[in-house]
Protein backbone atom coordinates (compact mmCIF):
# COMPACT_ATOMS: atom_id res chain seq x y z
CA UNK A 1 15.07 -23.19 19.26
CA UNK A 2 11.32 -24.99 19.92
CA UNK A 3 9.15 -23.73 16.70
CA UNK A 4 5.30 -24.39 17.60
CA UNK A 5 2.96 -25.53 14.78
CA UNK A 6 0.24 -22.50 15.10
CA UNK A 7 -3.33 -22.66 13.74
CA UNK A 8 -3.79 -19.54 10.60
CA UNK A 9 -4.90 -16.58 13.51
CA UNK A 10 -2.63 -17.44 15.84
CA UNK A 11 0.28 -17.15 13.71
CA UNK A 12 -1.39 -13.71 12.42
CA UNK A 13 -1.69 -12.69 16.14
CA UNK A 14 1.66 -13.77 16.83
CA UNK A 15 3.25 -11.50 14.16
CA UNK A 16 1.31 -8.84 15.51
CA UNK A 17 2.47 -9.33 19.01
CA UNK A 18 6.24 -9.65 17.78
CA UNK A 19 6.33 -6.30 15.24
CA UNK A 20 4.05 -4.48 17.86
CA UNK A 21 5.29 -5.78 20.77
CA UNK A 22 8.93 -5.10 19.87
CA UNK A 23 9.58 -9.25 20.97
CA UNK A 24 13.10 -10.61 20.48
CA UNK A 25 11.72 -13.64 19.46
CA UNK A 26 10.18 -15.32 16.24
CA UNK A 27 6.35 -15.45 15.97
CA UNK A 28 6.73 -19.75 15.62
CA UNK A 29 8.72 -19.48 19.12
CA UNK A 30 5.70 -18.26 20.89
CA UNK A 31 3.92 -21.08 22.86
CA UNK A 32 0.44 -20.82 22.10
CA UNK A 33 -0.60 -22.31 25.25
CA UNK A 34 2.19 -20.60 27.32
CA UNK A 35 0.52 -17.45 29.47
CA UNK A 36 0.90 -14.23 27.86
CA UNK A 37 1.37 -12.59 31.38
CA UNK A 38 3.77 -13.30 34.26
CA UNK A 39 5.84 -16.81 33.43
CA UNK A 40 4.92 -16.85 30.08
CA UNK A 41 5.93 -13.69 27.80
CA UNK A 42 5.88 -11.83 30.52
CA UNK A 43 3.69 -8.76 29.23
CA UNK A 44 2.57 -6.42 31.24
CA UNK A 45 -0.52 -4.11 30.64
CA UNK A 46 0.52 -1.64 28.47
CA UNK A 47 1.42 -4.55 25.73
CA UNK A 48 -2.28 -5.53 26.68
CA UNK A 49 -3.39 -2.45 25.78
CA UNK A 50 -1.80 -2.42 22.74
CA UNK A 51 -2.87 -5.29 21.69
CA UNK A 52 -6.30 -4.53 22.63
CA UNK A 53 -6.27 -1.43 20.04
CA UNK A 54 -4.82 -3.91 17.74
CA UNK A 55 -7.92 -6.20 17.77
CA UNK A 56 -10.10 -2.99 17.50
CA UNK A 57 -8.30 -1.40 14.56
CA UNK A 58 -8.14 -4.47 12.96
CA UNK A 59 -10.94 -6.72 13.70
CA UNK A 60 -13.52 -4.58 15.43
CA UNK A 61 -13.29 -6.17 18.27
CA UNK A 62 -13.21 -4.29 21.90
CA UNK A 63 -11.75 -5.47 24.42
CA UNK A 64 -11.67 -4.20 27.42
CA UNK A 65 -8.35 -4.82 29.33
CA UNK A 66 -9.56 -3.81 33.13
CA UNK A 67 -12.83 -6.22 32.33
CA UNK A 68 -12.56 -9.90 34.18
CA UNK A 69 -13.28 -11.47 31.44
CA UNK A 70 -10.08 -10.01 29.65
CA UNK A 71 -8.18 -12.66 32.01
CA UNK A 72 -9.43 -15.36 30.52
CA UNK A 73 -8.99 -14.07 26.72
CA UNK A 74 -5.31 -12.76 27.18
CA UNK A 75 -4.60 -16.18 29.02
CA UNK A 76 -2.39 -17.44 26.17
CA UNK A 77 -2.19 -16.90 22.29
CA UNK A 78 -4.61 -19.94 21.67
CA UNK A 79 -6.85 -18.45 24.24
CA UNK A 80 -6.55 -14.92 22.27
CA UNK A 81 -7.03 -16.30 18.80
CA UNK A 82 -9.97 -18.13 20.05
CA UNK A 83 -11.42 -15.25 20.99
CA UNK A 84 -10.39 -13.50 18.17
CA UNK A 85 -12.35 -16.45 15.86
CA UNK A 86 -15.50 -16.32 17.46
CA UNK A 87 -15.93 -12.29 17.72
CA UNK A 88 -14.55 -10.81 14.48
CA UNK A 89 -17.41 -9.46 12.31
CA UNK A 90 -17.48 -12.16 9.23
C-alpha cells in the first residue's frame, strides 16, 4: 500500500473526505494529485456536495459545486487544499 507524504490541510481534508465520505481507504493512500472525480476517487457530485458543506461549516468557505470554477478546485486534494489555504478567513 503507496502512503503519500501530504502537506498539514491536505491531510486534514483527507480525513474529512475518508470519515465523511465513507472511503475504504486510509487518508495517507489518497493521491493528492490524483483527480477527485472520474479515474481518480471516483466521486461523484453528491460527495462534492458534501464536501462543499464541509468547507462551509468548517472554514466559511462557499463553494459552489455547479460553478466552473468548482472544476478546477475539486481537481485533486492538492488542488482542494490549495484552495482551501488561500480562502479560509485567518
Amino acid at each position: 500500500m503507496t502512503k503519500y507524504a501530504l502537506t498539514a490541510m491536505e491531510r486534514e481534508l483527507a480525513v474529512m473526505m475518508v470519515d465523511t465520505l465513507d472511503l475504504d481507504m486510509a487518508p495517507d493512500d489518497i493521491d493528492p494529485r490524483a483527480p477527485l472525480f472520474r479515474e481518480g476517487l471516483a466521486l461523484d457530485s453528491i460527495d462534492a456536495l458534501e464536501i462543499a458543506i464541509h468547507l462551509k461549516k468548517n472554514y466559511q468557505i462557499l463553494i459552489k459545486v455547479e460553478d466552473e470554477e468548482s472544476r478546477r478546485i475539486f481537481a485533486s486534494l492538492s488542488d482542494l487544499a490549495s484552495f482551501v489555504e488561500r480562502n479560509r478567513p485567518r
